[in-house]
Protein backbone atom coordinates (compact mmCIF):
# COMPACT_ATOMS: atom_id res chain seq x y z
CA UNK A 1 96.62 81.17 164.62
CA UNK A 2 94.91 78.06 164.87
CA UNK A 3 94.53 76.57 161.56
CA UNK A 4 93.09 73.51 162.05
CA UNK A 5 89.97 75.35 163.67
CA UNK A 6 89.54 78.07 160.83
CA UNK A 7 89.82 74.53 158.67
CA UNK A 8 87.36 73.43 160.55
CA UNK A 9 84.75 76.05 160.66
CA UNK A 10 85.14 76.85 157.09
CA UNK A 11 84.51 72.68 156.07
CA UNK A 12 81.07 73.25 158.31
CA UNK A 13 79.76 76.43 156.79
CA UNK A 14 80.68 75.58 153.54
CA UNK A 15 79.49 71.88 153.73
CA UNK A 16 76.41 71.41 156.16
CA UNK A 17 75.15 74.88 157.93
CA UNK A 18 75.14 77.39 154.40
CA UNK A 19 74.35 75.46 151.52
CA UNK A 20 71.95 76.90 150.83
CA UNK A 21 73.97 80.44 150.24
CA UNK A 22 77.07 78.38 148.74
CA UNK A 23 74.71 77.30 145.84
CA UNK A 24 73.30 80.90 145.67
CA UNK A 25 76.75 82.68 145.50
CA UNK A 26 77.63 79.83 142.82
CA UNK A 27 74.84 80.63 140.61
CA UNK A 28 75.72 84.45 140.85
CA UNK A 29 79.07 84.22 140.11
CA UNK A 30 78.42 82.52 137.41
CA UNK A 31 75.77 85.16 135.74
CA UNK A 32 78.85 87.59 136.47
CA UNK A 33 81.27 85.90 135.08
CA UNK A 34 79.54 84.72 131.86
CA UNK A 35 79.51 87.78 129.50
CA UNK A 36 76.73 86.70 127.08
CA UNK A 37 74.33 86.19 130.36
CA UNK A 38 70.76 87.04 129.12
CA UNK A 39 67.70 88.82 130.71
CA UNK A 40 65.68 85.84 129.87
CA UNK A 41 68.26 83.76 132.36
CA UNK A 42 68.24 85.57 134.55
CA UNK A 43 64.64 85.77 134.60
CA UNK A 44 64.07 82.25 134.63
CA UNK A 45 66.50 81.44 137.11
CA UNK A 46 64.25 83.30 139.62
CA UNK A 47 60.68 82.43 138.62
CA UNK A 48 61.62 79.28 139.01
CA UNK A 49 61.60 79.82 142.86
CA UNK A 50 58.25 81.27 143.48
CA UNK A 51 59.77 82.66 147.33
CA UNK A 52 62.68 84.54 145.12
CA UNK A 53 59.97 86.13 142.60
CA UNK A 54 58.02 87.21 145.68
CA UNK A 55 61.13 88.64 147.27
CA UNK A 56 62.56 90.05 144.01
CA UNK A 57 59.13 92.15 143.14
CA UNK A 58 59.24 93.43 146.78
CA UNK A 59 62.24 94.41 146.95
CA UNK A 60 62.16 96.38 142.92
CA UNK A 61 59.14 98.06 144.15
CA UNK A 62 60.73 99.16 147.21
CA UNK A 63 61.82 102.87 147.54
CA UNK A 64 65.23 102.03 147.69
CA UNK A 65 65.18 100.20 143.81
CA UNK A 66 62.08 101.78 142.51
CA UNK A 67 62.78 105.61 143.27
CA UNK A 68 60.04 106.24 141.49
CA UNK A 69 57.60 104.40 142.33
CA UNK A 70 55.99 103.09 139.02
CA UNK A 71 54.83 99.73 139.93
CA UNK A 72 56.55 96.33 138.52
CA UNK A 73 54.45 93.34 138.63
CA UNK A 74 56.85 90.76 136.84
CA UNK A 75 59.89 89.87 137.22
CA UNK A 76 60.83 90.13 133.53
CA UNK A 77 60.21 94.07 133.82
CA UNK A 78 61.93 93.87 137.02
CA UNK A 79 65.08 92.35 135.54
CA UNK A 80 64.98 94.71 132.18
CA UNK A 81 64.38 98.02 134.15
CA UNK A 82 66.88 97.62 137.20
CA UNK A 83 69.34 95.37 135.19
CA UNK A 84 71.15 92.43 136.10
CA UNK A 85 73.53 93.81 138.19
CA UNK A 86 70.93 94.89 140.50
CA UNK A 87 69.26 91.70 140.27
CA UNK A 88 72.11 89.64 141.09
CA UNK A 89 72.50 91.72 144.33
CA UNK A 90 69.34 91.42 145.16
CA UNK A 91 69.57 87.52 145.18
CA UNK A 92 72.65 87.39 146.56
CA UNK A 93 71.61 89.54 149.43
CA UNK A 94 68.13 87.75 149.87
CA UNK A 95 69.94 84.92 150.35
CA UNK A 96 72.46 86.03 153.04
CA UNK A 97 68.78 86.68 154.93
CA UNK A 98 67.69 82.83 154.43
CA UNK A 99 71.22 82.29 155.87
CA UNK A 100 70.30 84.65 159.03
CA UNK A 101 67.01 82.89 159.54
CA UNK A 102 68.58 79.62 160.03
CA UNK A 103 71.08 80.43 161.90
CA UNK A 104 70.50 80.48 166.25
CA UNK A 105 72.29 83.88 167.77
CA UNK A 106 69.94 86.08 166.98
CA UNK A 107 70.53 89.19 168.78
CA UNK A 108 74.19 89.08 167.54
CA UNK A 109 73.70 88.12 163.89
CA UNK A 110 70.97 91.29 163.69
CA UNK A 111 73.97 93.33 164.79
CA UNK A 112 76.27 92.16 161.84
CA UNK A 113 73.57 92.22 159.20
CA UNK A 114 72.74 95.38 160.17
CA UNK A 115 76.09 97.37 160.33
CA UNK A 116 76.78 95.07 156.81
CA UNK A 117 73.94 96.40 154.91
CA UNK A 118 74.50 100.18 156.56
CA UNK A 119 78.42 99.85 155.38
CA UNK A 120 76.71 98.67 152.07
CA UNK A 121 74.91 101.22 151.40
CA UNK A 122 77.86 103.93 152.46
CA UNK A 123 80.07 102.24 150.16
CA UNK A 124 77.74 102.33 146.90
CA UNK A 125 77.23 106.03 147.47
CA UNK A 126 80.22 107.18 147.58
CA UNK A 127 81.00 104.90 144.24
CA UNK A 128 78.56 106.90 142.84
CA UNK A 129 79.56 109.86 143.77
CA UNK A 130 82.84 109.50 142.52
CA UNK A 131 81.24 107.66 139.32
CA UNK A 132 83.06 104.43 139.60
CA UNK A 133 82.32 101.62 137.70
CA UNK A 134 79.72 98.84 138.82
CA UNK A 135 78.51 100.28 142.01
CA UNK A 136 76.48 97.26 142.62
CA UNK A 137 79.76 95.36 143.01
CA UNK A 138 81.22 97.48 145.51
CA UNK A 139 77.78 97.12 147.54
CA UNK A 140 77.91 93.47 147.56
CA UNK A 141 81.31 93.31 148.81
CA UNK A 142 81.01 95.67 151.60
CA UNK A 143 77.62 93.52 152.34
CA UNK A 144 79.64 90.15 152.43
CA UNK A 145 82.99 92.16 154.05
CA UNK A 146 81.93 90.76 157.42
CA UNK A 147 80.19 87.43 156.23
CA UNK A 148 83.02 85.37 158.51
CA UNK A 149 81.19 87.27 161.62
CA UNK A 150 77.54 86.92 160.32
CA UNK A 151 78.17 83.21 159.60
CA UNK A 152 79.77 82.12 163.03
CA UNK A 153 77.30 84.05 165.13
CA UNK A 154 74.35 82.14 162.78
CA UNK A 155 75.95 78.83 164.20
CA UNK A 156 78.23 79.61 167.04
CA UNK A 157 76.63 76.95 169.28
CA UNK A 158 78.55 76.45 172.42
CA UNK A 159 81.65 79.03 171.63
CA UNK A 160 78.76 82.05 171.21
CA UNK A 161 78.64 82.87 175.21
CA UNK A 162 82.00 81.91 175.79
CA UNK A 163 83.42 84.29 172.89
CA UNK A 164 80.51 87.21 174.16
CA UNK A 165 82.09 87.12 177.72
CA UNK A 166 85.54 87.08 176.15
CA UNK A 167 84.24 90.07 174.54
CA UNK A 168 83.49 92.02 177.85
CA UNK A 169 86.94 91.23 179.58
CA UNK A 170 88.87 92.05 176.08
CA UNK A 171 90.21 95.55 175.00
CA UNK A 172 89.56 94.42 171.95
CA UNK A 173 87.07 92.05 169.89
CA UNK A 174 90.12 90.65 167.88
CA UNK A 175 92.42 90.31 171.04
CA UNK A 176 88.88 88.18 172.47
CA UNK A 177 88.37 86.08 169.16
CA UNK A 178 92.11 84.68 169.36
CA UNK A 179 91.96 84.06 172.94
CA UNK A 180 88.69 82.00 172.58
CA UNK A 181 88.61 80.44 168.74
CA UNK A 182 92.28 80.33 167.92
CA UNK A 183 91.88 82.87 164.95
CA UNK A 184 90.58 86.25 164.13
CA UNK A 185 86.66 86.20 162.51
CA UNK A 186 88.19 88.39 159.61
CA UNK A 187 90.52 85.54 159.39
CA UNK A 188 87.43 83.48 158.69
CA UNK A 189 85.98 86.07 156.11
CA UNK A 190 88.91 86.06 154.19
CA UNK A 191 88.72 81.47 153.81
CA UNK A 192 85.04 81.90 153.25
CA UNK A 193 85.89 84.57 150.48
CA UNK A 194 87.90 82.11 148.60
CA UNK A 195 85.99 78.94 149.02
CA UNK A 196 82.73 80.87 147.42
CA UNK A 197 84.76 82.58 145.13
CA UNK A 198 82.37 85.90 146.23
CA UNK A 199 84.85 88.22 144.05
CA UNK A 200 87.70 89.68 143.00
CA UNK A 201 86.40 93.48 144.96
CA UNK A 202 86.08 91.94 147.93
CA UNK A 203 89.36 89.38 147.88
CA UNK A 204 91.63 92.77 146.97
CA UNK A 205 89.22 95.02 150.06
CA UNK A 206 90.25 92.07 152.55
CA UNK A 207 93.94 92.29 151.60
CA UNK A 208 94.95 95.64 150.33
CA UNK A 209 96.30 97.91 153.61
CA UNK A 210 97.39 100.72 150.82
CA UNK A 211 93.58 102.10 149.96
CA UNK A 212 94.75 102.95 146.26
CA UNK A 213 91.83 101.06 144.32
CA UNK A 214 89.23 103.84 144.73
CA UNK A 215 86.61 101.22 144.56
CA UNK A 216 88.35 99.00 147.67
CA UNK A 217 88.82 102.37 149.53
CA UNK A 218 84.64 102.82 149.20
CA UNK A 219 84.53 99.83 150.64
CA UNK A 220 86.89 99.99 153.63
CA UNK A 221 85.12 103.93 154.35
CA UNK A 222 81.77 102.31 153.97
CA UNK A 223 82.85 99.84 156.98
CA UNK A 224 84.59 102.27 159.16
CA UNK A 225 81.18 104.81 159.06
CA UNK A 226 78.75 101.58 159.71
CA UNK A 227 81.53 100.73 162.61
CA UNK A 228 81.80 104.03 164.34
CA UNK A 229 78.63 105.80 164.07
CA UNK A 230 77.16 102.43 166.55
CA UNK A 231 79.06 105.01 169.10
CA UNK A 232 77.02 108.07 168.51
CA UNK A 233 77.22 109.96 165.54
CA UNK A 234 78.60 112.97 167.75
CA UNK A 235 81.41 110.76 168.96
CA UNK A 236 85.29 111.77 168.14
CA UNK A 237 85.63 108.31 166.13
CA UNK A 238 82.87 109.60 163.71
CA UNK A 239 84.90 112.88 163.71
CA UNK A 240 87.57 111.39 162.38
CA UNK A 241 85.89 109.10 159.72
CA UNK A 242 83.74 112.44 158.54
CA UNK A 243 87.06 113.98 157.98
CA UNK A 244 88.56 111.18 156.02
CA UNK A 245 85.55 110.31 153.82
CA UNK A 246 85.11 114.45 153.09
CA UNK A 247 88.83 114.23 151.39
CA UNK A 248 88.13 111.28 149.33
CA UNK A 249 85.20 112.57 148.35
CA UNK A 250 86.61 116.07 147.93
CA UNK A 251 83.70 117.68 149.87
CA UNK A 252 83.45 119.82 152.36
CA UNK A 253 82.88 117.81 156.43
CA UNK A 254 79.35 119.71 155.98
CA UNK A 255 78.11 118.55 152.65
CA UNK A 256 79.67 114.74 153.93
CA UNK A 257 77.85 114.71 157.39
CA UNK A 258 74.77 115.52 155.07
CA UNK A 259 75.32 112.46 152.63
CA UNK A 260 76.14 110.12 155.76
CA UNK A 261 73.46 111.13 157.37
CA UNK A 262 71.26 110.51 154.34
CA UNK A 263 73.15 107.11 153.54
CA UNK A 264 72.59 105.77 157.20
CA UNK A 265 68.51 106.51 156.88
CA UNK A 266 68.60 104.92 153.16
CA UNK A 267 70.05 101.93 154.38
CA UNK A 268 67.82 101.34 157.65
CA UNK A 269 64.91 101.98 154.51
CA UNK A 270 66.80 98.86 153.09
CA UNK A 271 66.89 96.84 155.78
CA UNK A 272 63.21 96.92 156.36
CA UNK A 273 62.59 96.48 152.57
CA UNK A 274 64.40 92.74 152.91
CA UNK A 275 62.42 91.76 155.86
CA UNK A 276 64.05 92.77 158.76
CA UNK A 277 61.63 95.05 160.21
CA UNK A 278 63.28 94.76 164.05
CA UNK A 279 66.85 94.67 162.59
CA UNK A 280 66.48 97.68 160.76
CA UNK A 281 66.19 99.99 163.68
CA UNK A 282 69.64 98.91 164.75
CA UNK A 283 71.53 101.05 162.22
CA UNK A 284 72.24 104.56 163.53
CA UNK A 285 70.30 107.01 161.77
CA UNK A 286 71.04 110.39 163.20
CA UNK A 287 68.30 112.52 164.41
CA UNK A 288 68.65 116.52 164.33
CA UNK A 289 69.04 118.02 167.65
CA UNK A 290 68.57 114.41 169.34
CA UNK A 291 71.55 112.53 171.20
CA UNK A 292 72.58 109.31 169.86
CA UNK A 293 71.68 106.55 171.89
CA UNK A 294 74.70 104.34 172.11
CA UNK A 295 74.76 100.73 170.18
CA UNK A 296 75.71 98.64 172.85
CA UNK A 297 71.95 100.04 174.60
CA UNK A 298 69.88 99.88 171.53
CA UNK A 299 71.61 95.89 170.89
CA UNK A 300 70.39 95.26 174.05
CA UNK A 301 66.49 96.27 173.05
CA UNK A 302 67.00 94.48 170.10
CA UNK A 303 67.69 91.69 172.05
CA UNK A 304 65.59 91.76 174.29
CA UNK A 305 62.79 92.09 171.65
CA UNK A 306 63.94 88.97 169.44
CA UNK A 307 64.16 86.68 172.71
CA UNK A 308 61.07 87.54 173.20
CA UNK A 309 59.89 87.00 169.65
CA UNK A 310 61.76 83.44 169.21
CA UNK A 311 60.01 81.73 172.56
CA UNK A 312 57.11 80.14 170.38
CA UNK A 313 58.44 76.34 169.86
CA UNK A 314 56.67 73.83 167.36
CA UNK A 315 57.05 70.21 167.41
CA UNK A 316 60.57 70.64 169.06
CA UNK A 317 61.59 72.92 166.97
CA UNK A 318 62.24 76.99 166.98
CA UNK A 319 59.34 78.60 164.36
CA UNK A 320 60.62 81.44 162.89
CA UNK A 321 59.57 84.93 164.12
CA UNK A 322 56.65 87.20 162.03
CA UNK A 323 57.36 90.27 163.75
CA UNK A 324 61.35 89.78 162.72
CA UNK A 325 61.27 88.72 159.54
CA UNK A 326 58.55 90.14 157.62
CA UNK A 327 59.12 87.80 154.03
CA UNK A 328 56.37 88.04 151.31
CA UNK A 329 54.97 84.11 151.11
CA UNK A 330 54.20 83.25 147.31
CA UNK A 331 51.36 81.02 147.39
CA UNK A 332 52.16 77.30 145.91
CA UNK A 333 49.10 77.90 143.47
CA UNK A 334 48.71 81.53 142.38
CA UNK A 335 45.34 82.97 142.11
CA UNK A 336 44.27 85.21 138.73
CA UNK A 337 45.75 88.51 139.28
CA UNK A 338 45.52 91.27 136.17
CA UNK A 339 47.40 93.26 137.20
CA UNK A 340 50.38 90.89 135.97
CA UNK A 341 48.45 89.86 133.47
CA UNK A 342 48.45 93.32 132.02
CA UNK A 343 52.04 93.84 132.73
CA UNK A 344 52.88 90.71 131.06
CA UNK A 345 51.61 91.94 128.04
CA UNK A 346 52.99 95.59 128.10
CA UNK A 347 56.34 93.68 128.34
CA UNK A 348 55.77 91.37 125.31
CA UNK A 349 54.56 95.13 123.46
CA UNK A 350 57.44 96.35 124.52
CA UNK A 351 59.64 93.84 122.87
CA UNK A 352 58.15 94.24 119.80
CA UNK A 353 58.37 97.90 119.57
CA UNK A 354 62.08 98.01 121.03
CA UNK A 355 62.67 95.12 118.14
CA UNK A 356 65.78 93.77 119.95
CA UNK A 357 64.65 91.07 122.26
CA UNK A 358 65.11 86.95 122.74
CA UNK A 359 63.05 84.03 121.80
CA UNK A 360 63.47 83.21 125.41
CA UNK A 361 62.63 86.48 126.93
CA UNK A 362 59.50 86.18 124.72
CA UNK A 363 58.93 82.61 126.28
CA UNK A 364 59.61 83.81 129.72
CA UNK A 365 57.52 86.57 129.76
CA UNK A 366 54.30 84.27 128.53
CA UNK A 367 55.29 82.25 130.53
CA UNK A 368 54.70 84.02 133.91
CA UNK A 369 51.97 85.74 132.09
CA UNK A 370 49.94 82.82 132.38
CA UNK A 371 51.63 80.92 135.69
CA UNK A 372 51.26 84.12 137.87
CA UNK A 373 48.84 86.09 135.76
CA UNK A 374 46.28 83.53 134.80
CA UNK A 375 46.77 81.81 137.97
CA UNK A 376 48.11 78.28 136.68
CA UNK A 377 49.47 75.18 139.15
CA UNK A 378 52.17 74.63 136.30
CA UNK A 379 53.19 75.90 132.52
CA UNK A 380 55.62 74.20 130.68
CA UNK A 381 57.21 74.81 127.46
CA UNK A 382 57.76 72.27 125.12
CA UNK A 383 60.47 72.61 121.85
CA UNK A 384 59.61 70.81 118.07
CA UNK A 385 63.00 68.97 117.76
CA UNK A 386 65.14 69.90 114.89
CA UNK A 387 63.59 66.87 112.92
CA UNK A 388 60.29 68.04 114.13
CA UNK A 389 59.21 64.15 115.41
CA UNK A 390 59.34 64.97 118.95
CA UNK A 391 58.90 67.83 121.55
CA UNK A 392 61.11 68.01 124.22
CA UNK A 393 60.66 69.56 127.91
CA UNK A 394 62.39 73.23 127.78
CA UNK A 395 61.14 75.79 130.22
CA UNK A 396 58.55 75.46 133.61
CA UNK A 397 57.00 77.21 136.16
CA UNK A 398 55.56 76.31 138.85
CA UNK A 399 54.40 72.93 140.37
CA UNK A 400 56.85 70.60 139.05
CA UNK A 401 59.09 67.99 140.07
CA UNK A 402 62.36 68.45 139.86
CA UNK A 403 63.71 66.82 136.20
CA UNK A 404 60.27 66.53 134.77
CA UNK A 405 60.96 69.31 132.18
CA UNK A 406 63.70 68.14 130.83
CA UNK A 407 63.09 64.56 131.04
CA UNK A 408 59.35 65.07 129.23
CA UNK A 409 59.71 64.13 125.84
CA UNK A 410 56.00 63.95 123.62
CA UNK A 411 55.41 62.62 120.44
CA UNK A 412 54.86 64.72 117.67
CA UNK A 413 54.65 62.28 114.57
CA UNK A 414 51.68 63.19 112.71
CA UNK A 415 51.74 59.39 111.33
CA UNK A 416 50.60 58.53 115.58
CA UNK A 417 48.79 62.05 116.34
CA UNK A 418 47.86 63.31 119.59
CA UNK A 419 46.91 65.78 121.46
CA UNK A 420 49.83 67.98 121.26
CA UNK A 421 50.28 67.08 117.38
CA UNK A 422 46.84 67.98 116.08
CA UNK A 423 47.23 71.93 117.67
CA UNK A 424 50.45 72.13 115.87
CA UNK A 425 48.86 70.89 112.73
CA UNK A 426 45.66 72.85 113.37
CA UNK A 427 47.16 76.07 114.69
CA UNK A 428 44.90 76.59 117.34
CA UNK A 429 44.88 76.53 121.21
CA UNK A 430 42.90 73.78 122.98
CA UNK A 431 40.73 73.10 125.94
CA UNK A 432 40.82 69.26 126.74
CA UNK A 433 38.23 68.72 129.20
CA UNK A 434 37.38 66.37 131.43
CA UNK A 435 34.78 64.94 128.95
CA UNK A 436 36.53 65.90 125.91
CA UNK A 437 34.21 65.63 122.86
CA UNK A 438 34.45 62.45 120.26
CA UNK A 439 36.75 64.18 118.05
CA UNK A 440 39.39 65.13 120.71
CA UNK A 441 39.27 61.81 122.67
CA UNK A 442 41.33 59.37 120.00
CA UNK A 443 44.24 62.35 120.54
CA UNK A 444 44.35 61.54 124.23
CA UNK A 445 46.76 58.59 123.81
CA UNK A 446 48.12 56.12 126.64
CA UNK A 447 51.60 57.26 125.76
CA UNK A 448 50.51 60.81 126.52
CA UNK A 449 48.58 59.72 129.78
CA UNK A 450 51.59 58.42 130.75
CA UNK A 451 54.03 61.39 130.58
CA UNK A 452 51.03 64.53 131.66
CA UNK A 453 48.29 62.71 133.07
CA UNK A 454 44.68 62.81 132.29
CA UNK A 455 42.71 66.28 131.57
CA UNK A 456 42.04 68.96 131.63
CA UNK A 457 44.44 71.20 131.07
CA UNK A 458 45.12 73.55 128.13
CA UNK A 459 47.41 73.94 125.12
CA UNK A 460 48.45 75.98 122.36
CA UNK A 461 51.32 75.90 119.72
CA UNK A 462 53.84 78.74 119.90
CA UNK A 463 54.51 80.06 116.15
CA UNK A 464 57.03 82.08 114.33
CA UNK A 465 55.00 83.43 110.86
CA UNK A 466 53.06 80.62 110.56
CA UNK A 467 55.80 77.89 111.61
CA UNK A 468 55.63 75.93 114.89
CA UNK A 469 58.60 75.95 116.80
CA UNK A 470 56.38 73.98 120.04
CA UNK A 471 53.62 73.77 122.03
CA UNK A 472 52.41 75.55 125.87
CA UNK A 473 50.81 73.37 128.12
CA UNK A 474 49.27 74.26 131.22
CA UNK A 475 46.81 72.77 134.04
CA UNK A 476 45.81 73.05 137.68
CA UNK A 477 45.64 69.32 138.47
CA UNK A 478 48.00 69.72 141.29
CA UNK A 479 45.50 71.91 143.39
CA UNK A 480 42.27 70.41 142.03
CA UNK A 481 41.06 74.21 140.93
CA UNK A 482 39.07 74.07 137.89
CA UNK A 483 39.80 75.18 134.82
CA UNK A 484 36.77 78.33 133.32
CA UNK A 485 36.10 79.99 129.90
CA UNK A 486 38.05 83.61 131.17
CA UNK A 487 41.28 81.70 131.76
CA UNK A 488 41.50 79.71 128.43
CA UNK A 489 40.64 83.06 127.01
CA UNK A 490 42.88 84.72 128.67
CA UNK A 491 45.64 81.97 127.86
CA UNK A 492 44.72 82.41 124.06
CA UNK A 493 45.57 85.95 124.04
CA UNK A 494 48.98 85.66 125.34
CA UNK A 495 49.53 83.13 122.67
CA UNK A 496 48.52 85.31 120.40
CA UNK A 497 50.35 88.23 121.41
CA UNK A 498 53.34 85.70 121.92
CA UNK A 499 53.04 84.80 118.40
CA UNK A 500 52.80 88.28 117.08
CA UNK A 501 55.93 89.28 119.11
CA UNK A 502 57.75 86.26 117.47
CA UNK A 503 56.89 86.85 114.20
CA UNK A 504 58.24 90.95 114.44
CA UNK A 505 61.09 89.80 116.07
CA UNK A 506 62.20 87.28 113.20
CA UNK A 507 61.72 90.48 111.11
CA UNK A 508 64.64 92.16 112.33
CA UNK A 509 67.34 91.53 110.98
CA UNK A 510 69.92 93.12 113.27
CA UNK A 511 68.97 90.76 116.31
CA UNK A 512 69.17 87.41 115.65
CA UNK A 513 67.43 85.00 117.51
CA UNK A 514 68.86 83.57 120.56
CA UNK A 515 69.66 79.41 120.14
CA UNK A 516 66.40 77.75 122.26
């Protein structure tokens, strides 16, 4: 084995060609590994992507997450009613895709993703058939269980054809992958495993030969039905993997062909639902009284389809194809949309008749209320410090640079009032227009100017029974839209209802506020 080139493909994944999912697989380790992880993190972690919120609501209002079908429309009722570990593979997953799209063998790389999210799928049914803990865990490490292949066909450059013909000639793809890189791609799985620290499931379902963990044998059968079934469902491999899944399972080869069968459609249904419209159709899914075509002749349609698809160039460079990768686009400035306005607020009801909730879930639900709901360029948060003389930058969404937040730091001295002082003092939202009126223009100090700009924009303070804990500011100055008498309406009633929800919350005493 040739260490020094598994040392060096793993330094140029890692390092220059998926940083992009090393970051991602960083930040979801870490909500896995961190027990007191909240909703409202979680939450905020993806709204502040507006790509990831469009991808996240897709994808919980798919069939696949959203069984049945009652519509989610923020990501805050997204994250409460699928839970975090659902979330987490989600993003994890959506990010593998980003990975995919920038990578340059694409008619090889739709093979892997395919067969990864089909073995994916296998594996988390039979984990719940067998009711084994965290099945969302076992579907995220049969999804990354071939992430050393995915990630060298994204950037195999040069060694792609050479390793392809290899391929051909071989008797095996293994006996090919040593003759041509020096090491086996599993080889490669198992570095990238460690350096991203992906998980403990997947470490032990790379290493273990015995198949005693229950959950690492789901796995392992997951892979081995994605594997053989690109041979015809009807073929004597498949046979033999029907017969070994039906023990472990303790069914009967009939009832197992019929989950299978039913797993194999689900996860072509999943496929699709991340965006991979063309990729989707190259998982297996058996067809009653119908021959299966074999996967070698439906890779080559595939192919030939996405060659086709990626001839467009731009400027030099390779545009990514529509017709492959069917993404949602989140528009850089929202437009009003009620439908998340109302949702917004059934969530912030529902807090306050469930009682147990967050200040931050609260904060994050108004939040995106008003950002996505309203149709705001940018909402910020801003927290009365503990000696209530200054507010300091806390939570954002939208169009903001990165470190403004928590860099913006406003006076609140009611000895040099401004803006931002006088509706804390006054309790009472404000409109500052463009030509404010006499009383409101002294408040619009140079020090202020300085750290938001000029108007308009709105704000209001954010109360808990009658005491101010900060203030919500919000504007369209990026885009230029202007601001109207429905939106600072609207943005006074989720104060309001923001308040309210506060001020029950503080009520209970079995759930203490979280620490802002």
């Amino acid at each position: 084995m040739s260490e020094q080139g598994i040392n060096y493909w793993v330094r140029r994944l890692v390092r220059e060609d998926m940083p992009l999912f090393s970051r991602t697989v960083e930040h979801v380790a870490a909500m896995a590994n961190k027990e007191d992880y909240s909703f409202s993190e979680l939450a905020w972690s993806i709204l502040e992507d507006p790509a990831l919120t469009s991808r996240v609501l897709k994808l919980a209002n798919s069939m696949y997450y959203n069984p049945g079908s009652k519509r989610i429309t923020t990501v805050s009722r997204a994250v409460m009613r699928l839970g975090t570990n659902a979330i987490r593979e989600i993003c994890l997953a959506i990010s593998l895709i980003e990975t995919v799209l920038s990578g340059n063998r694409k008619e090889k790389v739709a093979v892997e993703v395919a067969r990864s999210f089909h073995a994916a799928v296998q594996a988390r049914k039979m984990a719940v058939l067998l009711n084994l803990p965290d099945p969302e865990e076992i579907f995220i490490a049969a999804l990354l269980a071939r992430i050393g292949n995915i990630a060298f066909w994204c950037f195999a450059d040069g060694l792609g054809p050479r390793l392809e013909s290899a391929m051909i000639k071989a008797d095996s793809e293994e006996r090919a992958e040593m003759e041509v890189l020096g090491f086996k791609l599993q080889r490669l799985t198992e570095r990238l495993s460690r350096e991203w620290k992906l998980s403990d499931l997947l470490e032990r379902a790379l290493r273990d030969k015995s198949d005693t963990d229950p959950r690492v044998r789901s796995i392992k059968l997951g892979c081995a039905v994605a594997m053989t079934s690109e041979k015809g469902w009807d073929c004597p491999e498949v046979g033999k993997t029907i017969k070994e899944v039906s023990d472990y399972l303790r069914l009967s080869e009939m009832e197992t062909v019929e989950i299978l069968h039913e797993s194999a459609r689900y996860a072509a249904e999943v496929t699709e639902s991340y965006g991979m419209n063309m990729f989707s159709r190259l998982v297996p899914v058996p067809e009653e009284g119908v021959c299966e075509k074999s996967g070698q002749a439906e890779e080559n349609k595939i192919s030939e389809e996405i060659a086709s698809s990626c001839e467009t160039e731009t400027n030099g460079r390779q545009d990514r194809p529509t017709a492959m990768f069917d993404t949602p686009r989140e528009e850089r400035y929202p437009e009003p949309d009620p439908s998340i306005q109302l949702g917004s607020l059934r969530d912030l009801s529902t807090l306050m008749s469930s009682g147990g909730a967050e200040v931050n879930m609260v904060l994050s639900i108004m939040l995106e209320g008003i950002y996505r709901g309203i149709g705001m360029d940018r909402v910020v948060f801003v927290l009365l410090t503990p000696d209530r003389r200054h507010l300091k930058g806390k939570h954002g969404l939208g169009c903001i640079d990165g470190g403004w937040v928590e860099n913006l730091t406003i006076n609140a001295n009611a000895d040099t009032p401004n803006v931002f002082g006088y509706v804390l003092k006054n309790r009472r939202p404000l409109w500052v227009t463009e030509r404010p009126e006499a009383s409101i223009k002294p408040l619009l100090t140079e020090e202020l100017f300085k750290v938001i700009g000029g108007a308009p924009y709105f704000v209001m303070p954010v109360s808990i029974k009658d005491v101010a804990i900060g203030v919500i500011y919000a504007d369209r100055k990026p885009s230029g839209r202007t601001l109207d008498e429905e939106s600072f309406e609207n943005f006074t009633f989720f104060g309001q209802q923001a308040n309210m929800c506060l001020s029950v919350l503080s009520s209970d005493s079995r759930k203490p506020f979280d620490r802002l």
